[in-house]
Protein backbone atom coordinates (compact mmCIF):
# COMPACT_ATOMS: atom_id res chain seq x y z
CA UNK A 1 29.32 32.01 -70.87
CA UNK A 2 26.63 29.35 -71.67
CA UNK A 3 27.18 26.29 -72.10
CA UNK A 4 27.02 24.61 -75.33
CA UNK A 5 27.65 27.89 -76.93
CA UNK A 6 25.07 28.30 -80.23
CA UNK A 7 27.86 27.37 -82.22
CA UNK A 8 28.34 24.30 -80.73
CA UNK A 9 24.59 23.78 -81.28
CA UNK A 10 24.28 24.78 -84.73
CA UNK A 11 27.09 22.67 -85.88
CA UNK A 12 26.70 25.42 -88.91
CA UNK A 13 23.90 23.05 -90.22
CA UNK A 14 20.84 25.43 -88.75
CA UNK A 15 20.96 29.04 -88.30
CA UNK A 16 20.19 30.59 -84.61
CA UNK A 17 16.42 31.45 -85.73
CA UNK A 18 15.90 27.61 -86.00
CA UNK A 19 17.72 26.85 -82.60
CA UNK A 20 15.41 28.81 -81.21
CA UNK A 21 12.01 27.69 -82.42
CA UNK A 22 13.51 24.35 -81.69
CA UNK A 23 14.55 25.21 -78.23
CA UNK A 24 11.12 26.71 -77.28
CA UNK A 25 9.16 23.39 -79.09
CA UNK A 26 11.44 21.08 -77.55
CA UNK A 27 10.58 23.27 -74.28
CA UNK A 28 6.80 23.18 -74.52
CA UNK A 29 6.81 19.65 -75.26
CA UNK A 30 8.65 18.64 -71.92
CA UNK A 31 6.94 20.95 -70.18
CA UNK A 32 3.72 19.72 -71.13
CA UNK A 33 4.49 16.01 -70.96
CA UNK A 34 6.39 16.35 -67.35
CA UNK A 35 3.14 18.55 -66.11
CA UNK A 36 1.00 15.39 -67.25
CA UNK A 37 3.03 13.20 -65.22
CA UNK A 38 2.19 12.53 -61.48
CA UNK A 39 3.93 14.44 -59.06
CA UNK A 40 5.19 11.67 -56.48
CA UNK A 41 6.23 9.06 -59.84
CA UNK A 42 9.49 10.88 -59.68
CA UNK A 43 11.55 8.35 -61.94
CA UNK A 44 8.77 8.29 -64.55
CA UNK A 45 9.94 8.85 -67.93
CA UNK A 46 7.97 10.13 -70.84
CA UNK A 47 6.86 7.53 -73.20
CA UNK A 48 9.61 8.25 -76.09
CA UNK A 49 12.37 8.50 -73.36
CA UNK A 50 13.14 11.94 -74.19
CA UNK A 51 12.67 13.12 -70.16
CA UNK A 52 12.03 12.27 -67.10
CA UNK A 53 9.85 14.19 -64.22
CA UNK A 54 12.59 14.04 -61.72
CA UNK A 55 15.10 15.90 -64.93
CA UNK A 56 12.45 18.45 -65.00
CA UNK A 57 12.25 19.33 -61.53
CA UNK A 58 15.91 19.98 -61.49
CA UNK A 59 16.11 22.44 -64.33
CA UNK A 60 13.88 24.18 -66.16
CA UNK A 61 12.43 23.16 -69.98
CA UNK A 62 14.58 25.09 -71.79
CA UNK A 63 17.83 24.01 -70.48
CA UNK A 64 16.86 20.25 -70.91
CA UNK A 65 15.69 20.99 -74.11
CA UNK A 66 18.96 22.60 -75.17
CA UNK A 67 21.04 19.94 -73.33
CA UNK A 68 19.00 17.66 -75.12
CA UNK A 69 19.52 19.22 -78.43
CA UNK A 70 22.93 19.64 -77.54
CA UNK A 71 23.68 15.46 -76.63
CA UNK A 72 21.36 14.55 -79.76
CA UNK A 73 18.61 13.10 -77.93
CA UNK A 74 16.25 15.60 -79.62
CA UNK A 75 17.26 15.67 -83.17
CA UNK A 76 16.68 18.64 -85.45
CA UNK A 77 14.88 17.60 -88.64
CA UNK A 78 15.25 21.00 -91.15
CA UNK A 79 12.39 19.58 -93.92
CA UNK A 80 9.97 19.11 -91.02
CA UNK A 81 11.21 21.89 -88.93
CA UNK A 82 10.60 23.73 -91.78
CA UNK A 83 6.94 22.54 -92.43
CA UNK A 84 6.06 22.76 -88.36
CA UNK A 85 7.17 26.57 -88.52
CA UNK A 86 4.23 27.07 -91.30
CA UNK A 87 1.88 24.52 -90.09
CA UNK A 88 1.99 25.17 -86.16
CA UNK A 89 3.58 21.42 -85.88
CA UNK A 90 7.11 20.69 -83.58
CA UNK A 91 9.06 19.12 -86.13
CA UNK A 92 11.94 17.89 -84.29
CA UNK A 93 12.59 14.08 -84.39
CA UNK A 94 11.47 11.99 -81.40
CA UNK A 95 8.89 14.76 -80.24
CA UNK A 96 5.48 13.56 -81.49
C-alpha cells in the first residue's frame, strides 16, 4: 500500500480529482525548478524552500510532491486551485 493513503491526503476537505491536479502541478513545478538548478550545487534549495536538488535526485517529482502535500509544505488552496484548473495557473500555496 502507498503511503499516505489518499485519505490521509484528502483529509475529506478535497476530492481525489483535486489531489491529483495538485500532485501533477506540485510535480511540474519541482521538476522544473530542480532542472534549473546546477547539477554539482547539490544542497541548493529552491528559492521558496519548497525543495532541494539533492531531494529530487533521490525520488522522483511526484513522490516529493505528494510527501510534500502530505507534511503541509505545499498547501492546497481550493478558491485558487479552483481558478488555476480554468485558467492554466498552479494554484497551490507556496508554488508561484
Amino acid at each position: 500500500m502507498v503511503k499516505p493513503s489518499i485519505d490521509e491526503l484528502t483529509n475529506g476537505k478535497f476530492n481525489r480529482y483535486i489531489l491529483v491536479i495538485a500532485a501533477a502541478k506540485s510535480a511540474r513545478y519541482i521538476t522544473n525548478v530542480t532542472g534549473a538548478m546546477d547539477a554539482d550545487d547539490l544542497d541548493r534549495v529552491s528559492d521558496n524552500g519548497i525543495v532541494s536538488k539533492k531531494e529530487s535526485l533521490e525520488d522522483k517529482s511526484v513522490k516529493i510532491a505528494i510527501n510534500k502535500l502530505y507534511s503541509g509544505d505545499i498547501k492546497l488552496d481550493e478558491e485558487t486551485l479552483d481558478r488555476a484548473l480554468h485558467a492554466g495557473l498552479n494554484g497551490i500555496e507556496g508554488i508561484n
